[in-house]
C-alpha atoms as a PDB file:
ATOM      1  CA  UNK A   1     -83.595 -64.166  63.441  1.00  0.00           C
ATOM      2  CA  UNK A   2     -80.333 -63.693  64.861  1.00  0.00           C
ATOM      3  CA  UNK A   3     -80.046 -59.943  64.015  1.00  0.00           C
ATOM      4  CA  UNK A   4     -83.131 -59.325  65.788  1.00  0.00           C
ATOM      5  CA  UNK A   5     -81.113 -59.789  69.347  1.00  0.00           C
ATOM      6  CA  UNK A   6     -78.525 -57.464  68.352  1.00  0.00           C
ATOM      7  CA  UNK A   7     -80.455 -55.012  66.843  1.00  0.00           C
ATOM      8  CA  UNK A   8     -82.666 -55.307  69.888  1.00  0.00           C
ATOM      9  CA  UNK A   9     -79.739 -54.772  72.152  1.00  0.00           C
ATOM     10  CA  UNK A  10     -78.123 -51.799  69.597  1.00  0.00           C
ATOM     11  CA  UNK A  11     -81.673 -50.172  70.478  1.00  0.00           C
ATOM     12  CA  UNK A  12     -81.675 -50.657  73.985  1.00  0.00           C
ATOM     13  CA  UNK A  13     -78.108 -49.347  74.934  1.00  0.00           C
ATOM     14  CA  UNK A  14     -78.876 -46.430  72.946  1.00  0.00           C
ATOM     15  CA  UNK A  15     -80.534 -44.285  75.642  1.00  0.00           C
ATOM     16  CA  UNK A  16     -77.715 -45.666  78.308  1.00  0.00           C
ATOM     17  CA  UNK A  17     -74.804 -44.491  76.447  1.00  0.00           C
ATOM     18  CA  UNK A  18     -76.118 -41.027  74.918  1.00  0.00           C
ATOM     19  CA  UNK A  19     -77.719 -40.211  78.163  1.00  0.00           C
ATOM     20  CA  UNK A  20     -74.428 -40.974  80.341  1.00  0.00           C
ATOM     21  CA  UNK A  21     -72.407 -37.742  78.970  1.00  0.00           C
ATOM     22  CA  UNK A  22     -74.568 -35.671  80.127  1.00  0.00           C
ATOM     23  CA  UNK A  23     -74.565 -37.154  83.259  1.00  0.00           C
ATOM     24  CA  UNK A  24     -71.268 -35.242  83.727  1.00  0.00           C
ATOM     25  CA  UNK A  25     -72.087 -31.618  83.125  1.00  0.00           C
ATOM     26  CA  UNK A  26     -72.981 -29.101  85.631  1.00  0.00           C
ATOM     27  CA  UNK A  27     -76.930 -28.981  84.246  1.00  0.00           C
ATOM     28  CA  UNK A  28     -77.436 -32.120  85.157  1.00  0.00           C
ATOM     29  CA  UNK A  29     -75.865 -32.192  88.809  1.00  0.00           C
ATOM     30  CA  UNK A  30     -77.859 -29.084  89.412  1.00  0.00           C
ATOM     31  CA  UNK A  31     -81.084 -30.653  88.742  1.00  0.00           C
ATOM     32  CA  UNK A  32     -80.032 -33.847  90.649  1.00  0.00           C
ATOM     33  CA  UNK A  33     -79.343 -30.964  93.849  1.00  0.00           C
ATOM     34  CA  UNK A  34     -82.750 -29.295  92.810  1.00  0.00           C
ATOM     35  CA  UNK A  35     -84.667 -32.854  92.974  1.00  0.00           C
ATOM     36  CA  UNK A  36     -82.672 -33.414  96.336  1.00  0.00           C
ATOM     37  CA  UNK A  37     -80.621 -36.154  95.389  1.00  0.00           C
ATOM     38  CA  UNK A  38     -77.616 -36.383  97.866  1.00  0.00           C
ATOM     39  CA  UNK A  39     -73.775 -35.625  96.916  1.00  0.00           C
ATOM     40  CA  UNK A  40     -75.080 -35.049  93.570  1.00  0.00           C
ATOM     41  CA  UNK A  41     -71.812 -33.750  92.415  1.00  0.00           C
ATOM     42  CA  UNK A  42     -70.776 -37.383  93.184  1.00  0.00           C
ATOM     43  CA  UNK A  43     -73.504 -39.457  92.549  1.00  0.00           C
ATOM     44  CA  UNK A  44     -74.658 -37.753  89.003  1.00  0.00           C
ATOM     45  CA  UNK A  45     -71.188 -38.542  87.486  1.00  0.00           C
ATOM     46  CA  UNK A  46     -70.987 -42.358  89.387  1.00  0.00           C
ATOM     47  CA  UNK A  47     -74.157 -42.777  87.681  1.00  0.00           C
ATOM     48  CA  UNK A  48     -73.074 -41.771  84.348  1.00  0.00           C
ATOM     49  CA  UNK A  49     -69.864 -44.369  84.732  1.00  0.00           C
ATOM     50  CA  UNK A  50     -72.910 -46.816  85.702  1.00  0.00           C
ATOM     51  CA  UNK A  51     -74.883 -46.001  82.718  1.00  0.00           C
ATOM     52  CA  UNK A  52     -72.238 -45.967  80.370  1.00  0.00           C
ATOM     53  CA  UNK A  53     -70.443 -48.784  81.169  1.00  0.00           C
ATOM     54  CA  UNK A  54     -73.563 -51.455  81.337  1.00  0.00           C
ATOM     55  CA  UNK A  55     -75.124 -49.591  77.671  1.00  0.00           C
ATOM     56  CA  UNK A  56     -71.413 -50.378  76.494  1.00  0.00           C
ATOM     57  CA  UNK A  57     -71.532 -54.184  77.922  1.00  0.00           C
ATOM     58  CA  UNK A  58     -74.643 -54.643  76.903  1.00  0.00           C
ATOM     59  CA  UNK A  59     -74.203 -52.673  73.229  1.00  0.00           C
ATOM     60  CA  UNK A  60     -71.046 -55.439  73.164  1.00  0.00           C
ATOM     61  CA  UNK A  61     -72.587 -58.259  73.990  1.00  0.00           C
ATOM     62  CA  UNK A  62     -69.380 -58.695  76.304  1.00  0.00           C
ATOM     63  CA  UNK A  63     -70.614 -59.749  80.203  1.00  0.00           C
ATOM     64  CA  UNK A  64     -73.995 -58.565  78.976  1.00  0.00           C
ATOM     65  CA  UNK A  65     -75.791 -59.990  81.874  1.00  0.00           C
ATOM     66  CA  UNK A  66     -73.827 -58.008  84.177  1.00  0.00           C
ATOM     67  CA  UNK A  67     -73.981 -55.046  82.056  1.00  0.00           C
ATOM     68  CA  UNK A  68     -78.082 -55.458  82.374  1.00  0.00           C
ATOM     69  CA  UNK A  69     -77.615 -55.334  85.808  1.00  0.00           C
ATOM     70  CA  UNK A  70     -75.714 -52.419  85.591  1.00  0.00           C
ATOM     71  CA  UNK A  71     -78.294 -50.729  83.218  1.00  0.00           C
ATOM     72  CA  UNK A  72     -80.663 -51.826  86.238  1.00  0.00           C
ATOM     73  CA  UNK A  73     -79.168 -50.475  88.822  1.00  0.00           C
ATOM     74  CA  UNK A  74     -78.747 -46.980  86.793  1.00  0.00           C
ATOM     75  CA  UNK A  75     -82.471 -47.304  86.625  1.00  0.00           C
ATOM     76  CA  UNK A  76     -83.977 -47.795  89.803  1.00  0.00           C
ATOM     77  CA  UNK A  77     -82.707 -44.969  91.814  1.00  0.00           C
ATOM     78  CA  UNK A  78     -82.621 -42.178  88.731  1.00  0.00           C
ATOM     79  CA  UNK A  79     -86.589 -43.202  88.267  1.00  0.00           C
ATOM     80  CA  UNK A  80     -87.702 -42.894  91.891  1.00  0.00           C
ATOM     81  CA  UNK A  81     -85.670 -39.989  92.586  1.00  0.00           C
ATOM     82  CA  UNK A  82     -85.677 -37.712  89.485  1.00  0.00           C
ATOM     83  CA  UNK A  83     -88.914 -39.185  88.121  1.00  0.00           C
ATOM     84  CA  UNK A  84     -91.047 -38.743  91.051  1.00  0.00           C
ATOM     85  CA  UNK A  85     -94.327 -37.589  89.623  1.00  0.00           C
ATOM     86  CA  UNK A  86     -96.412 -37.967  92.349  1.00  0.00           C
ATOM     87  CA  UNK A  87     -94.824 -35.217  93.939  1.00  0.00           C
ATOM     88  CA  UNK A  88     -94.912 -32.603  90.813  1.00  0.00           C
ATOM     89  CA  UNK A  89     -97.491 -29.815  91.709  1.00  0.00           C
ATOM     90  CA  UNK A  90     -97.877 -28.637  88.096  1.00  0.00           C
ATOM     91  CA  UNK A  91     -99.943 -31.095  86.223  1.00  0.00           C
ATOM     92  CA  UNK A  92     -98.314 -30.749  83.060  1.00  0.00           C
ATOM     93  CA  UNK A  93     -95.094 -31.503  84.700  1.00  0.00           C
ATOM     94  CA  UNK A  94     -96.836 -34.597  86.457  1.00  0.00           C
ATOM     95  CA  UNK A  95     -97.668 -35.640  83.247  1.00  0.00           C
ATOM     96  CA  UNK A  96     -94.162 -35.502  82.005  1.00  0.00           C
ATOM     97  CA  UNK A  97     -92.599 -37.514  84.262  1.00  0.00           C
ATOM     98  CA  UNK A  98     -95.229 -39.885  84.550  1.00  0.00           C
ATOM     99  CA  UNK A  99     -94.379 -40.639  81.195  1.00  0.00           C
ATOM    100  CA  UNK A 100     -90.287 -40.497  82.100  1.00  0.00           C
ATOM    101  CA  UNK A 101     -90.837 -43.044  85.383  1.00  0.00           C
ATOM    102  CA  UNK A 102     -93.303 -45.817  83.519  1.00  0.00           C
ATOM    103  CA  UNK A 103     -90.572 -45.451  80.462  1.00  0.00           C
ATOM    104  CA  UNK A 104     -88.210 -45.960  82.968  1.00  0.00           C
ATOM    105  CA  UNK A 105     -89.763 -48.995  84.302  1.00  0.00           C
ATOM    106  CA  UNK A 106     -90.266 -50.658  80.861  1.00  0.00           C
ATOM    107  CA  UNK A 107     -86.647 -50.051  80.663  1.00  0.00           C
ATOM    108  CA  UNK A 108     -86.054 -51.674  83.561  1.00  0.00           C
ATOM    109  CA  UNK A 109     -87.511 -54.857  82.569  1.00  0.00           C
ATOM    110  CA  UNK A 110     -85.794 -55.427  79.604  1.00  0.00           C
ATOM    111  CA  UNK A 111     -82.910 -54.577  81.509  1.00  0.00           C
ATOM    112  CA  UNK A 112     -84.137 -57.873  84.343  1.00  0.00           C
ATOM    113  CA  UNK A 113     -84.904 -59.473  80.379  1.00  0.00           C
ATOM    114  CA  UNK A 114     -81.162 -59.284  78.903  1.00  0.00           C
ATOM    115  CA  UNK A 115     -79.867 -59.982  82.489  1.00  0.00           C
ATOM    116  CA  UNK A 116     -81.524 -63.733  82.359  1.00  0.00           C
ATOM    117  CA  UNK A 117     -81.189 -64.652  78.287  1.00  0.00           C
ATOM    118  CA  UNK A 118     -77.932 -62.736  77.704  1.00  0.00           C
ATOM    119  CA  UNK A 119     -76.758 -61.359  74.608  1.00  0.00           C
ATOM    120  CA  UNK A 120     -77.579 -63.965  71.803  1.00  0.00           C
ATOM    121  CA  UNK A 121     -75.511 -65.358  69.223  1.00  0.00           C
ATOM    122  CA  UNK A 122     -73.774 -62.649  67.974  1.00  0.00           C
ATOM    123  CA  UNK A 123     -72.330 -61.499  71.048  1.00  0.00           C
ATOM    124  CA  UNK A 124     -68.421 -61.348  72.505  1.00  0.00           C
ATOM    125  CA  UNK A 125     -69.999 -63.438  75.224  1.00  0.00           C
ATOM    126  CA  UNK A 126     -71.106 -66.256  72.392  1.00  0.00           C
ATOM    127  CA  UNK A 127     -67.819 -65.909  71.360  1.00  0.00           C
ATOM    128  CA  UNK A 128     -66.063 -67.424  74.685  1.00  0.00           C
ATOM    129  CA  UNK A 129     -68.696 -69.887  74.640  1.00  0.00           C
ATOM    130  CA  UNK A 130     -67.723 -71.314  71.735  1.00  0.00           C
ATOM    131  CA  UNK A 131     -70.312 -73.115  69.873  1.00  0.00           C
ATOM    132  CA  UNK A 132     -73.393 -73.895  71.225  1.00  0.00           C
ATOM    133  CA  UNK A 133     -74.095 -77.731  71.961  1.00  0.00           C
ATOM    134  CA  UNK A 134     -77.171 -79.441  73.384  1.00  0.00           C
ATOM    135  CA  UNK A 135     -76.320 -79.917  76.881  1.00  0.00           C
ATOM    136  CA  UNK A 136     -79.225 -82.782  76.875  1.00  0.00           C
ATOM    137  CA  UNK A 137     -80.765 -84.747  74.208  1.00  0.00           C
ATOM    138  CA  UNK A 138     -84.499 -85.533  74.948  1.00  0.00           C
ATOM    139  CA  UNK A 139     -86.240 -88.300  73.924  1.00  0.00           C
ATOM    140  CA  UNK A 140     -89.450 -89.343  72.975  1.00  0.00           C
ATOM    141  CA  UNK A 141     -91.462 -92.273  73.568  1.00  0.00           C
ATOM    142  CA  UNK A 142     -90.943 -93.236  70.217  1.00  0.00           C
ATOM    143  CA  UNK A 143     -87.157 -93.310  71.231  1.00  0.00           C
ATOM    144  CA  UNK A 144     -87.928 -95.221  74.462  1.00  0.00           C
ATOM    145  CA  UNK A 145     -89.522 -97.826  72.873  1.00  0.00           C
ATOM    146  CA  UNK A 146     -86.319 -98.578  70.413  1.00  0.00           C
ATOM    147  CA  UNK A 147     -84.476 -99.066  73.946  1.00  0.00           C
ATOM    148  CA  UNK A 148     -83.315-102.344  75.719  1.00  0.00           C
ATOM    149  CA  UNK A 149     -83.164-101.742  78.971  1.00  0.00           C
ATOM    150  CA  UNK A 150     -79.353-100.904  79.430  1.00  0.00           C
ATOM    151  CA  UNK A 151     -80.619 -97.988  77.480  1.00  0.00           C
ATOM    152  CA  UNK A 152     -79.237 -99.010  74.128  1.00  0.00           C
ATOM    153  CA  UNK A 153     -80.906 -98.779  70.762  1.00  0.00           C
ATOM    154  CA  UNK A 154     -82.558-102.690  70.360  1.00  0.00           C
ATOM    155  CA  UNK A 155     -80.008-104.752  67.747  1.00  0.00           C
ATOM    156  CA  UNK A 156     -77.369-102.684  68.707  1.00  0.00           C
ATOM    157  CA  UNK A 157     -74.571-105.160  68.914  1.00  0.00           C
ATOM    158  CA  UNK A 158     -72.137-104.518  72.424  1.00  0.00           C
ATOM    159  CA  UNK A 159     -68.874-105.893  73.299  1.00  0.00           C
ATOM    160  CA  UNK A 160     -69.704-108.606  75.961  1.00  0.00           C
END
């Protein structure tokens, strides 16, 4: 079960860090300035450092929750402003980036997801954690019962 979070977050950072190079060539400012996004020869390439740098954190495992946040805020500005559908006047092109802003949005929440579990186990972030210990043990009543009320098993045998 372990692999699944790591294959899970190989899949997700995908699309972040394959996308982000392109975020730096000329097509893609032009369609930001077409869209009317603002400074887009400044933005589009800030956006692919975003992009790339929270897929690679999160791809890594290393400050993956910030890296998700990252990934996050990548997401919500590209999908309101270049994935604007309700203002397409072809409906075929409505269509396609309806598609583009609810993918967008799924995105985003498993971007909100990783940025509240974290990585998982095999992570660099599990790695500076060192390994993982029960921070509280919970008993039962079962256990209660076995209890004197100093909160010692019954028979146990203390120094006086």
């Amino acid at each position: 079960m372990r692999y699944i979070e790591l294959l899970g977050r190989v899949l997700f950072s995908t699309i972040f860090i394959s996308s982000a190079f392109g975020l730096f060539t000329h097509n893609q400012i032009a369609l930001a300035v077409e869209r009317g996004v603002p400074m887009a020869s400044v933005v589009v390439p800030f956006a692919g450092l975003v992009a790339l740098s929270g897929g690679l954190s999160v791809l890594l495992g290393c400050q993956t929750k910030l890296g998700a946040g990252l990934v996050a805020l990548f997401l919500v500005p590209v999908t309101l402003t270049m994935h604007n559908y309700w203002a397409a006047q072809d409906v075929l092109v409505r269509q396609a980036q309806q598609v583009q802003f609810f993918k967008n949005l799924a995105m985003l929440g498993g971007a909100f997801v990783i940025s509240y579990f974290g990585a998982g186990p095999l992570s660099i972030d599990a790695g500076r954690r060192g390994p993982k210990r029960p921070d509280v043990q919970f008993l039962d009543e079962a256990d209660l019962a076995e209890m004197d009320s100093a909160g010692y098993p019954v028979g146990t045998k203390r120094a006086a």
